[in-house]
Protein backbone atom coordinates (compact mmCIF):
# COMPACT_ATOMS: atom_id res chain seq x y z
CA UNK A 1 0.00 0.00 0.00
CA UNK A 2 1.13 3.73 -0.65
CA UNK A 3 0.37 6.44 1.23
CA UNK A 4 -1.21 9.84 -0.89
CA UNK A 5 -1.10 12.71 1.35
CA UNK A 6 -2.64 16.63 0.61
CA UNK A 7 -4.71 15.13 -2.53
CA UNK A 8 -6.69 18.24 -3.52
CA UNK A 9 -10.14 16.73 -5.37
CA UNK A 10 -10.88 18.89 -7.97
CA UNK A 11 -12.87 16.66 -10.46
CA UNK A 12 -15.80 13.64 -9.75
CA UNK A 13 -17.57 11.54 -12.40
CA UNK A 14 -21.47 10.31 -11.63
CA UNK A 15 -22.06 7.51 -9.67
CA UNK A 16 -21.88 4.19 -11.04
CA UNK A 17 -22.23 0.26 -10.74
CA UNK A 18 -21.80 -2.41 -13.16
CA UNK A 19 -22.04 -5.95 -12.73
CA UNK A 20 -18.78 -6.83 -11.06
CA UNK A 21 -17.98 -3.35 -9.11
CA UNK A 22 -19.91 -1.68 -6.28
CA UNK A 23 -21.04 1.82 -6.35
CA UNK A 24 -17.94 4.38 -7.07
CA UNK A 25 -17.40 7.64 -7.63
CA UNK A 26 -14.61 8.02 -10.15
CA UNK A 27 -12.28 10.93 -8.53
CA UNK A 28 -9.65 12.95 -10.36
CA UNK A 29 -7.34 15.04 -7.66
CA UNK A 30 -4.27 17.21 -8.00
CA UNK A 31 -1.61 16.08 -6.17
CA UNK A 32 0.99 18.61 -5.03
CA UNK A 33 3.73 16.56 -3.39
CA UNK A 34 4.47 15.10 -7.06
CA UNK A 35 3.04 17.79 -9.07
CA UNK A 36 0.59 15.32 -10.90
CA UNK A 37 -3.21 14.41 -11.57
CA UNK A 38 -4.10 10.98 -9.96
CA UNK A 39 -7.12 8.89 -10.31
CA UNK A 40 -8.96 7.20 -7.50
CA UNK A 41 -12.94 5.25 -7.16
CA UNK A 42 -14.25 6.55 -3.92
CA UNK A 43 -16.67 3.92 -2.70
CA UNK A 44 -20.20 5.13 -2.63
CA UNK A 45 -23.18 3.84 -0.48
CA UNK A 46 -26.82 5.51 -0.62
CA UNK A 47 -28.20 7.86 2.35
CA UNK A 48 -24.24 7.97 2.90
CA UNK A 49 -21.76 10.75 1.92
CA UNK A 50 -18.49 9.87 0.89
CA UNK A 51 -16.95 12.72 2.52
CA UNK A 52 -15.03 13.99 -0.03
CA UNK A 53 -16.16 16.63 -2.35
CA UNK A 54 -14.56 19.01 -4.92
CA UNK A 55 -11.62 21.03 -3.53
CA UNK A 56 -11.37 19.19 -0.45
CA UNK A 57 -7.99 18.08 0.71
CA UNK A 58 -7.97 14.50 1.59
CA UNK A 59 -5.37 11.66 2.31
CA UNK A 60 -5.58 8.03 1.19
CA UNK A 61 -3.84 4.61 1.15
CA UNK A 62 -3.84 3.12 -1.81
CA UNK A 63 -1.98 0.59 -4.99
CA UNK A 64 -1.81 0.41 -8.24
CA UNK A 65 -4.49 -2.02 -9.68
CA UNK A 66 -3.68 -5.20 -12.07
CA UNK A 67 -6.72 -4.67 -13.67
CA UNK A 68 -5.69 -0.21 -14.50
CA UNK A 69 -2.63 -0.01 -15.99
CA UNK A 70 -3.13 4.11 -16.52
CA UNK A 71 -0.31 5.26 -14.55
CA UNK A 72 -2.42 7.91 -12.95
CA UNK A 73 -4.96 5.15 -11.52
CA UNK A 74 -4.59 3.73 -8.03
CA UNK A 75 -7.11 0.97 -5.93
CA UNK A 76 -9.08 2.98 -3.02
CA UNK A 77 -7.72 1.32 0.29
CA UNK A 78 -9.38 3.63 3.18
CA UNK A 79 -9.46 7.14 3.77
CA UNK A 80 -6.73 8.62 6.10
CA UNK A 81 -8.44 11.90 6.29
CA UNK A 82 -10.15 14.60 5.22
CA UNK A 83 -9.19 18.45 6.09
CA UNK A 84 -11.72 20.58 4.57
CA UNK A 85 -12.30 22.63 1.05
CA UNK A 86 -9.71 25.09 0.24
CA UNK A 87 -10.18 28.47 0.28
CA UNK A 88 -10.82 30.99 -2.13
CA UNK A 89 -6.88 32.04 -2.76
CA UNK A 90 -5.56 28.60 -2.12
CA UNK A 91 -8.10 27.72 -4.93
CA UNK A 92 -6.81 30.24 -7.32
CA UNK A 93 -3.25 28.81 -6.61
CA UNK A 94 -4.49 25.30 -7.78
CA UNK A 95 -5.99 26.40 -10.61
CA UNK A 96 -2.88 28.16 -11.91
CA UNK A 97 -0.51 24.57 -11.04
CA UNK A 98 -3.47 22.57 -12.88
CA UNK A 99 -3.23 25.19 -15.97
CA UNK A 100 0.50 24.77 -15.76
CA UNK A 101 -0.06 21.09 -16.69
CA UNK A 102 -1.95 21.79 -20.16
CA UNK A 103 -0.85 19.40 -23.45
CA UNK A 104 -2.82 19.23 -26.41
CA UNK A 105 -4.69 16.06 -26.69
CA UNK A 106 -2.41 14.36 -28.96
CA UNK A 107 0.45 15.01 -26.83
CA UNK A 108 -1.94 13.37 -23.78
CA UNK A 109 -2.54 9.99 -26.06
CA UNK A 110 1.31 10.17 -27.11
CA UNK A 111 2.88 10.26 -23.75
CA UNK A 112 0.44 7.95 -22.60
CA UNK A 113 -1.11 10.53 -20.06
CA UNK A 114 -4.69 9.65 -18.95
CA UNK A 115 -6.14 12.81 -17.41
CA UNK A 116 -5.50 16.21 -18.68
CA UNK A 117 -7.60 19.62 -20.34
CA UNK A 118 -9.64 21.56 -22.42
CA UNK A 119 -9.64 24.41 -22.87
CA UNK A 120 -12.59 26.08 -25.29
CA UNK A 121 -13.14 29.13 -26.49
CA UNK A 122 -14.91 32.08 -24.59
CA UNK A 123 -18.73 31.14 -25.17
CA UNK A 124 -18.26 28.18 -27.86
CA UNK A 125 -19.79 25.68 -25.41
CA UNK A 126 -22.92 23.47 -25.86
CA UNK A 127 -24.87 20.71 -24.33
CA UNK A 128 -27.18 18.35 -25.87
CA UNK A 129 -28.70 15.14 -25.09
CA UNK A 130 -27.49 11.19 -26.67
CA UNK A 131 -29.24 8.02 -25.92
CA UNK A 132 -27.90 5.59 -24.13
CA UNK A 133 -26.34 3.00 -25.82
CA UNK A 134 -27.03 -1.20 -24.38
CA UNK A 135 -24.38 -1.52 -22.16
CA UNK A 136 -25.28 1.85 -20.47
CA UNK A 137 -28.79 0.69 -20.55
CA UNK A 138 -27.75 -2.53 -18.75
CA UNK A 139 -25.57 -0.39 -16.04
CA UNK A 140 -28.95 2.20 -15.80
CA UNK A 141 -31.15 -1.04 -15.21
CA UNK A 142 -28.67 -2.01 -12.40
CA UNK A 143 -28.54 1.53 -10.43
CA UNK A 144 -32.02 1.73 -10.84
CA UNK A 145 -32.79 -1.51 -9.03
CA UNK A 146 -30.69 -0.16 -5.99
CA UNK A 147 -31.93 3.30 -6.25
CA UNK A 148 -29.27 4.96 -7.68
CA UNK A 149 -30.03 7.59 -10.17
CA UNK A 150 -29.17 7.41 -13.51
CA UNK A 151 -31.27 9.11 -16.46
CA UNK A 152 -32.13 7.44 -19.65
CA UNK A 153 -29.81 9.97 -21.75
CA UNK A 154 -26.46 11.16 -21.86
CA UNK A 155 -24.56 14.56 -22.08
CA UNK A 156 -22.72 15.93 -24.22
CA UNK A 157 -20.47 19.26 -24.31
CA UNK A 158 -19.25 20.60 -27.80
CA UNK A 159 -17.06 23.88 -28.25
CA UNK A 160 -14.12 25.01 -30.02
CA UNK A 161 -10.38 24.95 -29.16
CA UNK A 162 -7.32 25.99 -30.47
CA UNK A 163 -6.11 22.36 -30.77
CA UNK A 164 -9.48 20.93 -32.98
CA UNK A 165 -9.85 21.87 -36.32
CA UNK A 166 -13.87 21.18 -35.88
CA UNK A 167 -16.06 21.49 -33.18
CA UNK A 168 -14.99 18.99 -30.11
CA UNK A 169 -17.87 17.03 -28.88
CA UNK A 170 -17.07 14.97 -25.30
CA UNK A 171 -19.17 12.83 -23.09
CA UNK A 172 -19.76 14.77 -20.27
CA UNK A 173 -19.83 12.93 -16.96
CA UNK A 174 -20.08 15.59 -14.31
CA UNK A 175 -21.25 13.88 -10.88
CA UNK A 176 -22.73 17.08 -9.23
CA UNK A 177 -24.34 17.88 -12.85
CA UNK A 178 -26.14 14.84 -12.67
CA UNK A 179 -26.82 15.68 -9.21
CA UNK A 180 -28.59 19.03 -10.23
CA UNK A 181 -30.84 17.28 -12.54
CA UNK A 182 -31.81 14.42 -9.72
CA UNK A 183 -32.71 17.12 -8.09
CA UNK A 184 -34.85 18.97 -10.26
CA UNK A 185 -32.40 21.81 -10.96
CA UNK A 186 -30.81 22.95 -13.95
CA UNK A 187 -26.87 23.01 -14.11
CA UNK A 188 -26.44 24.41 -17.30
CA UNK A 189 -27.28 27.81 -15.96
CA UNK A 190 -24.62 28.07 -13.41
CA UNK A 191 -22.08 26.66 -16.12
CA UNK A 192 -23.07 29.46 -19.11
CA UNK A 193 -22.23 31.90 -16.67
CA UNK A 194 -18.74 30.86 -16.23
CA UNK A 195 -16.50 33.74 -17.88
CA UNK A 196 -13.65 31.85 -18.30
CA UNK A 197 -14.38 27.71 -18.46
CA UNK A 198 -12.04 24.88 -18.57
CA UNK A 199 -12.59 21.31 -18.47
CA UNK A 200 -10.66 17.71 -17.21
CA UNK A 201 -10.60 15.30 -19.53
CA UNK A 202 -9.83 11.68 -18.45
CA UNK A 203 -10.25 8.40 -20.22
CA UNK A 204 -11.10 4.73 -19.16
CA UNK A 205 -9.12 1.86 -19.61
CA UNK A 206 -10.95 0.71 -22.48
CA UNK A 207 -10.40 3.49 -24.43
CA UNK A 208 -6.88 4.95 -23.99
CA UNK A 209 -7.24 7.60 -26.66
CA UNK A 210 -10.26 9.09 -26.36
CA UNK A 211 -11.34 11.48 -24.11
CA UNK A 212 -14.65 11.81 -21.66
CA UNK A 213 -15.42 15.61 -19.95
CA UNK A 214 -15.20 15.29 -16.20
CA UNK A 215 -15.89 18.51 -14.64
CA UNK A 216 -16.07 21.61 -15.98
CA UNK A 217 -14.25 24.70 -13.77
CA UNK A 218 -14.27 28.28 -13.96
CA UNK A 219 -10.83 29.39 -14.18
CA UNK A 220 -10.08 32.79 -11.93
CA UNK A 221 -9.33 35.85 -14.49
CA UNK A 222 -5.59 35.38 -16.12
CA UNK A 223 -5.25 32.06 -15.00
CA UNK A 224 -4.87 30.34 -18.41
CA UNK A 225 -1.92 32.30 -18.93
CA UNK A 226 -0.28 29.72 -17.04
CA UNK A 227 -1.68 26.97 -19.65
CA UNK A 228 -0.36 29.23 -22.65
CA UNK A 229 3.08 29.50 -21.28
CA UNK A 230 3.25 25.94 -21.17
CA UNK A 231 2.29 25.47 -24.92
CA UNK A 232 4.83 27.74 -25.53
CA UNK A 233 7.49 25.84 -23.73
CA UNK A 234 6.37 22.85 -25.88
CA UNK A 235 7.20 24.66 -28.99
């Protein structure tokens, strides 16, 4: 087992179960001490919280899984502890070391890197709705049957970037999205109004080199300088 200390969480996919796992929250964190994204399933029970939400720091012991060979992917073991959301200028500071990390998507598949960004242009983005394909029908069928919510459609966010010579379209994934709409709200309010979005990208073992929308983040004015800089140093 290996110890991850100071883990900031800063992205969370929607709940889900299949066949052969329990309930898990897929979490992507930021994790100072090595200046690196890592990827971790938080277990999840109903009418329990998990604890850990987005910018909290947490600690956790954990191994690398036989099963996930992404080098960013490590087994949940248990929670060490949990010590609260950052706040508002430690946040800022996090965005700016995420930023930092930026690569183009091709450089992500070609290095082998399973979690990174997007960043769209001011006021490209869109959402629409997808149905579900079988397999998601069969994991929908499961959650429902132990009350977990899962809606019979998926998301979808589309935009423009720099790196995409058309439109990008990504399966978005957001857990407190899908939260929203369990709850009756709409998210897609709170998310136009973002002056300045970003998004983490992450993929699944399946699929090594395509890429699924995580969260979505509003990045504090001038922070994507930091992602810019780093494309430059690229050049």
């Amino acid at each position: 087992m290996q110890s991850f200390d100071n883990c900031i969480c800063i992205a969370q996919a929607r709940i889900i179960e299949g066949k052969r796992k329990k309930a898990h929250i897929c979490t992507i964190a930021f994790h100072p001490p090595s200046d690196s994204f890592i990827r971790v399933c938080l277990p999840f029970q109903p009418g329990r919280e998990t604890g850990v939400r987005r910018w909290h720091q947490f600690s956790f012991v954990g191994e690398k899984s036989p099963n996930d060979t992404r080098s960013e992917s490590f087994e949940f073991g248990k929670l060490v502890s949990i010590d609260g959301q950052l706040r508002h200028q430690e946040r800022i500071a996090v965005h700016r070391k995420i930023l930092s990390l930026y690569r183009y998507e091709s450089e992500l598949n070609e290095l082998k890197q399973s979690i990174g960004l997007l960043i769209p242009e001011r006021g490209s983005l869109r959402f629409r709705q997808k149905p579900l394909t079988e397999r998601e029908q069969e994991y929908r069928q499961i959650m429902l049957e132990k009350g977990l919510f899962f809606p019979d459609y998926k998301i979808y966010v589309t935009g423009r970037s720099s790196q995409f010579k058309n439109r990008f379209d990504k399966q978005l994934v957001q857990w407190d999205l899908f939260e929203a709409i369990r709850k009756g709200v709409d998210p897609f309010v709170a998310i136009n109004n973002f002056k300045d979005p970003y998004i983490i990208l992450g993929n699944t073992p399946w699929r090594r080199d395509s890429f699924m929308a995580i969260s979505i983040l509003s990045a504090p004015a001038g922070a994507k300088t930091h992602a810019h800089h780093q494309q430059l140093s690229l050049v």
